[in-house]
Protein backbone atom coordinates (compact mmCIF):
# COMPACT_ATOMS: atom_id res chain seq x y z
CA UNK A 1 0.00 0.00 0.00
CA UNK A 2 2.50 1.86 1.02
CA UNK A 3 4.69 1.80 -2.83
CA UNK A 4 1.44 2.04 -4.21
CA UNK A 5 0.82 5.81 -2.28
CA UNK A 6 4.23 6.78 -3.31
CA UNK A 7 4.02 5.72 -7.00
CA UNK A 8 0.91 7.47 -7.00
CA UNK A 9 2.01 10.84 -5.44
CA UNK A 10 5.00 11.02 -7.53
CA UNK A 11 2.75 10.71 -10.56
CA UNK A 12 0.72 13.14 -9.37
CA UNK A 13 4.20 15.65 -9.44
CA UNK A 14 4.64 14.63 -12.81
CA UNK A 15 1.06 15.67 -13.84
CA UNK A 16 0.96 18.88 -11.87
CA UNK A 17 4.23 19.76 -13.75
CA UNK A 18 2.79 19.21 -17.07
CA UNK A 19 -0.77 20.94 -15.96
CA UNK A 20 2.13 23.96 -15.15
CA UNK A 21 3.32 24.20 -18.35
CA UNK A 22 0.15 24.06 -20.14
CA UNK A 23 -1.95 26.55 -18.54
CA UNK A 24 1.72 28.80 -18.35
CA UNK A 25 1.45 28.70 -22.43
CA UNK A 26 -1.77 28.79 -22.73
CA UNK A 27 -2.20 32.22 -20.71
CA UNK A 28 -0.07 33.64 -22.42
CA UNK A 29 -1.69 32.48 -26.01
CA UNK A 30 -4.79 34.48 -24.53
CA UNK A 31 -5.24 37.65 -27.26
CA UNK A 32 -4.91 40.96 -25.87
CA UNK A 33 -2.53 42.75 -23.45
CA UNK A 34 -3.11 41.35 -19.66
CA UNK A 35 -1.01 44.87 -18.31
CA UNK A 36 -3.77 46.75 -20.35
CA UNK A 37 -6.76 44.72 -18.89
CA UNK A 38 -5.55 45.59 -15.78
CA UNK A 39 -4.86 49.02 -15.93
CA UNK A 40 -7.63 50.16 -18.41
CA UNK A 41 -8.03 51.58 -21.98
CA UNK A 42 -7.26 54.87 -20.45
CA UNK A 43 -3.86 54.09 -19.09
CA UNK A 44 -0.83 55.51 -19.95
CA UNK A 45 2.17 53.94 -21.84
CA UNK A 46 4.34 54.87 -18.95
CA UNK A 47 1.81 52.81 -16.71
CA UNK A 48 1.94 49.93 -18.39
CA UNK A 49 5.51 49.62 -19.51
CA UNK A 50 6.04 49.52 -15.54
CA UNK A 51 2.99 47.54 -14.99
CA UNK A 52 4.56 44.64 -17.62
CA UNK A 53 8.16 44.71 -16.05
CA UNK A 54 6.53 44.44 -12.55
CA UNK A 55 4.28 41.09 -13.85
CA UNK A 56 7.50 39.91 -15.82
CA UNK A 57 6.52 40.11 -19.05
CA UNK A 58 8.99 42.17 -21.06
CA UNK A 59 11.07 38.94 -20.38
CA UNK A 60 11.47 35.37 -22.40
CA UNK A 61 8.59 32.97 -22.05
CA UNK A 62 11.01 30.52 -21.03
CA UNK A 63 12.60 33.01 -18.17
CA UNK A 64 9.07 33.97 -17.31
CA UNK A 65 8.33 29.69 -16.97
CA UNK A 66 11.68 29.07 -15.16
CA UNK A 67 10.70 31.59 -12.26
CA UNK A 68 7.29 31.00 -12.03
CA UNK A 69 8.67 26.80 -11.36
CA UNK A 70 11.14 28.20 -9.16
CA UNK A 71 8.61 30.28 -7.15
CA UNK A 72 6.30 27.00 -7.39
CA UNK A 73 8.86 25.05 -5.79
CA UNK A 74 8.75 27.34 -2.55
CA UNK A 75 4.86 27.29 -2.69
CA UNK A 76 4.45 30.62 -3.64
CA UNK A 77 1.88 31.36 -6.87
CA UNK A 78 2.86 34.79 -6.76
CA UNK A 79 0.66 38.02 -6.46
CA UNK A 80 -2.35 39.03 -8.02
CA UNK A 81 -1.96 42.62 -10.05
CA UNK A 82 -5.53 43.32 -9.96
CA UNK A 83 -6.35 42.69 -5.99
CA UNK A 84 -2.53 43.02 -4.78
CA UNK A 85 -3.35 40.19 -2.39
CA UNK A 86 -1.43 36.62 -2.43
CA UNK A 87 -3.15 33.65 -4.58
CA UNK A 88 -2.47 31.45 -2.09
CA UNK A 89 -4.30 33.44 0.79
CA UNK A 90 -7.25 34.33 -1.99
CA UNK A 91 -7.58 30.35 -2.72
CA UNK A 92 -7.78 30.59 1.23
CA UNK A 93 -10.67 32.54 1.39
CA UNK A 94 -12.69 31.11 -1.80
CA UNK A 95 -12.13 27.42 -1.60
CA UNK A 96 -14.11 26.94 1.68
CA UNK A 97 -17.17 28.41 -0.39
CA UNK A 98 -16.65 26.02 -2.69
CA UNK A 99 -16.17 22.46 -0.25
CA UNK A 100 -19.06 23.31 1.27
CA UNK A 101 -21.07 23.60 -1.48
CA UNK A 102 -19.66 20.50 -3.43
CA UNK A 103 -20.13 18.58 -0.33
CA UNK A 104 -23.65 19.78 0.07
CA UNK A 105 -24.46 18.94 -3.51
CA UNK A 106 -22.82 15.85 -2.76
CA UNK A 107 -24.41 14.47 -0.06
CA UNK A 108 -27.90 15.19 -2.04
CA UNK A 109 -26.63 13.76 -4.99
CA UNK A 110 -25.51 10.19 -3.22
CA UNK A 111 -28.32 9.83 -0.75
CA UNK A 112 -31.30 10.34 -3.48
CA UNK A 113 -29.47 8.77 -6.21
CA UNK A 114 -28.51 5.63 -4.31
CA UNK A 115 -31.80 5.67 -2.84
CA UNK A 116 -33.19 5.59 -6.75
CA UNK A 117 -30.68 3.46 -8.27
CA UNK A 118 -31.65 0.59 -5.22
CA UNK A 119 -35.46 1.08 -5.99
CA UNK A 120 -35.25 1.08 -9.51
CA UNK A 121 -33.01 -2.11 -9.38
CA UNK A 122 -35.36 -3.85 -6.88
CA UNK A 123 -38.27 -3.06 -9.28
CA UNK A 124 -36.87 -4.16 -12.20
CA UNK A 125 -39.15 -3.84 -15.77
CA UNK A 126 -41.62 -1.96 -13.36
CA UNK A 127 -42.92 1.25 -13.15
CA UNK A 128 -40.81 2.70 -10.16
CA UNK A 129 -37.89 1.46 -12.44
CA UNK A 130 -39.09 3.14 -15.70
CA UNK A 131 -39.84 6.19 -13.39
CA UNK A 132 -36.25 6.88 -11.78
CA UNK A 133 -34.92 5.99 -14.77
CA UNK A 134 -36.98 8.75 -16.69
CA UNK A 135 -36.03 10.74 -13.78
CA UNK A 136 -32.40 10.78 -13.86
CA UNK A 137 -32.41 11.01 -17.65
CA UNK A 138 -33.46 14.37 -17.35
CA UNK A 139 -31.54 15.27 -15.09
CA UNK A 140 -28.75 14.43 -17.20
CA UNK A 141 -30.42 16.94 -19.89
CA UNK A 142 -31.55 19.58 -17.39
CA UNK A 143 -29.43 22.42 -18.35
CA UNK A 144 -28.03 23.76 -15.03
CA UNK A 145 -28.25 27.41 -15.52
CA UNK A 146 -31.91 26.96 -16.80
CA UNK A 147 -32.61 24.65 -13.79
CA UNK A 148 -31.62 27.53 -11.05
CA UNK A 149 -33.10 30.38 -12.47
CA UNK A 150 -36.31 27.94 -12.28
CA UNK A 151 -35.23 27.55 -8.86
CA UNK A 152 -34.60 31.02 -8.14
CA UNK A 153 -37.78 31.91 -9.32
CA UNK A 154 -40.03 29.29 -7.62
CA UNK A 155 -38.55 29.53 -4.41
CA UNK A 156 -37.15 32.79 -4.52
CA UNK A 157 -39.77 35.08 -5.89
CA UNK A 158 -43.07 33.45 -6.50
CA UNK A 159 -42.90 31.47 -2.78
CA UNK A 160 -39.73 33.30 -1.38
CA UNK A 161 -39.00 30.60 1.20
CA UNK A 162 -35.16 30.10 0.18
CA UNK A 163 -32.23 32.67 -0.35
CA UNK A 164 -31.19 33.00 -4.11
CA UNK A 165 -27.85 34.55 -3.70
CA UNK A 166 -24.90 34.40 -1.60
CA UNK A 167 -23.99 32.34 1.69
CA UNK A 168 -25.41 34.63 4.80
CA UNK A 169 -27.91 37.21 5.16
CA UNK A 170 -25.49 40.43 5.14
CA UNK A 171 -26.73 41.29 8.86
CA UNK A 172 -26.20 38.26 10.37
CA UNK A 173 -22.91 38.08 8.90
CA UNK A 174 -21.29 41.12 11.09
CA UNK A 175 -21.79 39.23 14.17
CA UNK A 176 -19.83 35.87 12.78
CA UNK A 177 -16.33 35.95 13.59
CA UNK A 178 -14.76 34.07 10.19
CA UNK A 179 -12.15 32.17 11.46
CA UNK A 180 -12.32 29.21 8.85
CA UNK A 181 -14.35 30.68 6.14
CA UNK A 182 -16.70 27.42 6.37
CA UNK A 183 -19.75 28.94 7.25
CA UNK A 184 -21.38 26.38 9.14
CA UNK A 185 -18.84 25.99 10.77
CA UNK A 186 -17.95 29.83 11.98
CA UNK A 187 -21.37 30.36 12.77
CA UNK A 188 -21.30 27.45 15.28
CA UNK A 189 -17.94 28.43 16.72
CA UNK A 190 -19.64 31.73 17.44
CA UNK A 191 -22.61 30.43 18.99
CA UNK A 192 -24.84 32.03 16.09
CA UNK A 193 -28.10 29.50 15.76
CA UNK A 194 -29.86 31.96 13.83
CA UNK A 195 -26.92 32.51 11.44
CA UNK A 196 -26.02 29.05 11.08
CA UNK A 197 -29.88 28.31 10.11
CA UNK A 198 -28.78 31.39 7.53
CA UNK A 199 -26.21 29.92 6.12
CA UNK A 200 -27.79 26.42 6.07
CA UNK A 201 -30.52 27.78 4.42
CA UNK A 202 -28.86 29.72 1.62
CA UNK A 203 -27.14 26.74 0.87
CA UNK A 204 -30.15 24.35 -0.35
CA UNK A 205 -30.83 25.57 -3.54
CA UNK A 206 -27.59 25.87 -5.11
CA UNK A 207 -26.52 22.84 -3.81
CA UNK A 208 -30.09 20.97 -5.49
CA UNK A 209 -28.44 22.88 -8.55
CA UNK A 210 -25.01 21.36 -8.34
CA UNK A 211 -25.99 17.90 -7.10
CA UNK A 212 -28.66 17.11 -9.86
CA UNK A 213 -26.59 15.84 -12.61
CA UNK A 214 -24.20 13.61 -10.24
CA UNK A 215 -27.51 12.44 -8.33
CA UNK A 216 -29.06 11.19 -12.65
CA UNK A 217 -25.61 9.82 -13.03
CA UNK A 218 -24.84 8.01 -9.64
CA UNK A 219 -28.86 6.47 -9.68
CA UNK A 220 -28.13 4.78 -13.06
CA UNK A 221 -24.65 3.36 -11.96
CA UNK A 222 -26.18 2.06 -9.02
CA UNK A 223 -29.03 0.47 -10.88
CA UNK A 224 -26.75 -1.42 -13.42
CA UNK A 225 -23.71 -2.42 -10.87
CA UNK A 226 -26.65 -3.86 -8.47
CA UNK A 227 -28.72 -5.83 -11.30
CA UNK A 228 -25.11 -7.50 -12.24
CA UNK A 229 -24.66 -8.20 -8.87
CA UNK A 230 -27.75 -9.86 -8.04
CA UNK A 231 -27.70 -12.44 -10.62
CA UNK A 232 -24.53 -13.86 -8.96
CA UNK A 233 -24.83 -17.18 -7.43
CA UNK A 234 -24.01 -15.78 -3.84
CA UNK A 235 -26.70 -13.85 -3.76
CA UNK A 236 -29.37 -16.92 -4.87
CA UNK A 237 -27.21 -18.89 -2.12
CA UNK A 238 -28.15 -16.07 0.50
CA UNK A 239 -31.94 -15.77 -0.51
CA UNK A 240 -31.84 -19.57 -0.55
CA UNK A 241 -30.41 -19.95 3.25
CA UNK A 242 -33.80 -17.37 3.88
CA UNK A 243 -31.51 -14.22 4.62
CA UNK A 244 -34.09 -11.33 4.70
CA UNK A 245 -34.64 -9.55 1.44
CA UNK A 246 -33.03 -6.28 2.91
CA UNK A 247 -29.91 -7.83 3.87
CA UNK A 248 -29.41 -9.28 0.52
CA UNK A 249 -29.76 -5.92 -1.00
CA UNK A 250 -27.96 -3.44 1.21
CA UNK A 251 -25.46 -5.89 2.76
CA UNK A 252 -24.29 -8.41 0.53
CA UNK A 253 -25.64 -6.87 -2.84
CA UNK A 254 -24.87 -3.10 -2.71
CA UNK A 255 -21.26 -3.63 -0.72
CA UNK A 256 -20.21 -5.56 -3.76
CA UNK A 257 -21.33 -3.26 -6.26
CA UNK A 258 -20.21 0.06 -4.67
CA UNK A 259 -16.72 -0.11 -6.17
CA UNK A 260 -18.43 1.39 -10.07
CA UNK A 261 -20.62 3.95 -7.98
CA UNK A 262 -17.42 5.22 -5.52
CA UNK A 263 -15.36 5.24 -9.04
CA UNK A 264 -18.64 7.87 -10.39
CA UNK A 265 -19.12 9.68 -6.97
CA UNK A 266 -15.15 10.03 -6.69
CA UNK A 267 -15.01 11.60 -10.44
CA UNK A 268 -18.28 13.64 -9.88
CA UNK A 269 -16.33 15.15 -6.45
CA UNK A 270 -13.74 16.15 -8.09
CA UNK A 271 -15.33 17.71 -10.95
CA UNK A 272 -17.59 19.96 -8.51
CA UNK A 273 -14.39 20.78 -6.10
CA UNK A 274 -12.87 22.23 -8.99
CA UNK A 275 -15.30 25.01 -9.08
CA UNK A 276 -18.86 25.24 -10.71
CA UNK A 277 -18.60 28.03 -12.55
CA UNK A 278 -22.33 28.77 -13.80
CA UNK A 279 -23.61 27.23 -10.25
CA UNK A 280 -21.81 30.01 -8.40
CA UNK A 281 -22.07 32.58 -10.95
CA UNK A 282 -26.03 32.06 -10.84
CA UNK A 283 -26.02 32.16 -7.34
CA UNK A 284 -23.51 34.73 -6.60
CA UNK A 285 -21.27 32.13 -4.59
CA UNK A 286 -17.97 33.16 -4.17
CA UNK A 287 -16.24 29.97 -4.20
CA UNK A 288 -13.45 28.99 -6.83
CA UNK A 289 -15.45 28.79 -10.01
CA UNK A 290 -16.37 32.87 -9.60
CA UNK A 291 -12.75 33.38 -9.04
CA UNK A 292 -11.14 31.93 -11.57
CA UNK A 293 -14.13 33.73 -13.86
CA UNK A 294 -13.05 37.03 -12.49
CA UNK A 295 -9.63 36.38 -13.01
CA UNK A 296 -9.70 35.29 -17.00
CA UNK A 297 -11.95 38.48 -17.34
CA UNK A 298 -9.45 40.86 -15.85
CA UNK A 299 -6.25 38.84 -17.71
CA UNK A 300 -5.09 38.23 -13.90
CA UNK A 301 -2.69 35.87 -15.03
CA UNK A 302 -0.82 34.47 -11.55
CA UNK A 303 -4.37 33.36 -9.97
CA UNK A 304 -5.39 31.68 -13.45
CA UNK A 305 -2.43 29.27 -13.05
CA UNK A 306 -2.05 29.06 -9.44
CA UNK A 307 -5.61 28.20 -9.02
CA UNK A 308 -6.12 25.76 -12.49
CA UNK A 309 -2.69 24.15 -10.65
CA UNK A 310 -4.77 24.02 -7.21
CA UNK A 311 -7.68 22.33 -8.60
CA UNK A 312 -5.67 20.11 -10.68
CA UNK A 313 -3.87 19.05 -7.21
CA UNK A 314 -7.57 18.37 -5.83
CA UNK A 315 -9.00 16.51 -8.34
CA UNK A 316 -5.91 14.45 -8.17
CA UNK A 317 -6.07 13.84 -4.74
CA UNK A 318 -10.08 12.89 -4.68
CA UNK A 319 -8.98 10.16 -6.95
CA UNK A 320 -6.27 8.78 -5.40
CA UNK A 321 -8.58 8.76 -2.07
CA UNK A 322 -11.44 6.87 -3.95
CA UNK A 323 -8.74 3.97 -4.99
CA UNK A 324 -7.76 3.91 -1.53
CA UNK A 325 -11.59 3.52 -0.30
CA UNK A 326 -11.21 0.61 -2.65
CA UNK A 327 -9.45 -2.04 -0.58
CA UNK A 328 -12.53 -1.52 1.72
CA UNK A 329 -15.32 -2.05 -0.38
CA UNK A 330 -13.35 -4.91 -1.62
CA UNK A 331 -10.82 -6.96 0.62
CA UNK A 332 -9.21 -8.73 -2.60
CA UNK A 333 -7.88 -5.60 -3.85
CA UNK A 334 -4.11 -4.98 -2.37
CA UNK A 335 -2.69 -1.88 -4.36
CA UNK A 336 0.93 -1.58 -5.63
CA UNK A 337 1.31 -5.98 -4.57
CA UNK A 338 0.75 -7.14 -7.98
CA UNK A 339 3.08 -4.18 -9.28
């Protein structure tokens, strides 16, 4: 297990490095002139000679590449021209936005699509199977800007139960002392009921957003890996010894098909850590995806590639957790001893 880790992480280095020198070159293939994004149409030549010396660019490409690996190397992604303030320190302060609401959408997306995959596998060729199967097939199609304006509208305006932008009413949010930027979690360390009911609350409907194309796609995964398994002999040997129909399904059927739904859950994390862009930009969010749209807008080149290297780090990392949940689902896998 151990080797296996290892191998893995220093594959990971080797990716990361390549991820580095594409998004470095493709930046920089980006038309226009990033100092005079910055700085405006109105700025003067003077302005933004000094403005490209200070981001580097009246240098080589390959000088420019060299010190942004060296500065890399000391885990520094340099300084944003547009904010002044640190990547690393903004990734600080968006990134919680965004793990909370890719767990959120996450936890929807597993519960109800397991729920329907188990269902619609239990009913097979019945109507509760053609049903969740309809189901989740449009929620593949649902466009998801489409699907949360509709959601915005229903429950924001026309039965304005639900908050439609942003993570905490504004008022509520002077009294919360942001230690973590998690907001469920800052509002608890504060002692803030009402704000953490806030915060809770403007979380639903984006997260219904993010979570309804993973919950379409983990329902039919669950479907088909449980059908395979339950025309295994094991399981006719366990409904023949008068095991209870329940524990065939959940214990002795699902367990052994969960290794194709963690493999689809695992991806879909990823994907949805690395920022939903037209989520967040819908719902005013500020997580990752609404930075790193703000920052190809302005030409900000240093948080483009520090954050497309940060997310590439954490989808990388999601993955090589979801092998590692593998040995548990299934006992005969023992990574990196056949290697």
């Amino acid at each position: 297990m151990l080797t296996y880790i290892l191998q893995r992480l220093l594959s990971m280095l080797l990716s990361l490095f390549g991820v580095s020198l594409l998004v470095f070159f493709m930046v920089h293939l980006i038309p226009g002139d990033a100092a005079l994004a910055i700085l405006g149409e109105r700025a003067t030549e003077e302005a933004l000679t000094e403005l490209r010396q200070e981001m580097g660019l009246d240098k080589p490409l390959y000088h420019q590449y060299g010190a942004f690996l060296w500065n890399l190397a000391h885990l520094d992604l340099g300084r944003s021209f547009k904010t002044r303030q640190p990547v690393v320190d903004e990734i600080k302060r968006h990134f919680p936005a965004t793990v909370e609401l890719t767990i959120a959408a996450m936890v929807f997306a597993t519960l109800f699509g397991m729920t329907a995959g188990i269902i619609a596998a239990v009913n097979r060729g019945k109507f509760w199977d053609y049903a969740t199967m309809f189901g989740s097939l449009a929620g593949i199609s649902m466009p998801i800007f489409w699907l949360g304006l509709m959601l915005i509208l229903l429950f924001g305006y026309t039965f304005p139960i639900l908050p439609s932008s942003q993570r905490l009413d504004a008022v509520l949010d002077l009294d919360v002392q942001h230690r973590t930027h998690f907001y469920l979690i800052d509002t608890l360390l504060s002692g803030n009921l009402t704000a953490f009911r806030s915060a809770v609350s403007h979380l639903i409907l984006p997260a219904i957003t993010l979570g309804t194309v993973p919950l379409a796609i983990i329902a039919r995964m669950t479907r088909s890996s449980l059908l395979e398994v339950l025309n295994q002999p094991y399981i006719v040997t366990a409904r023949a010894k008068g095991l209870p129909e329940r524990s065939v399904i959940l214990k002795h059927g699902l367990k052994n098909s969960m290794i194709s739904v963690l493999t689809i859950i695992g991806l879909q994390f990823g994907y949805l850590m690395s920022g939903a862009i037209l989520t967040e930009h819908i719902f005013s969010w500020p997580g990752l995806g609404s930075w790193l749209r703000a920052s190809v807008e302005a030409r900000d080149i240093r948080p483009i590639q520090g954050g497309v290297l940060f997310v590439a780090a954490v989808f990388m990392t999601v993955n090589l957790v979801v092998d590692l949940l593998y040995t548990y689902f299934d006992p005969r896998i023992r990574m990196g001893e056949n290697a």
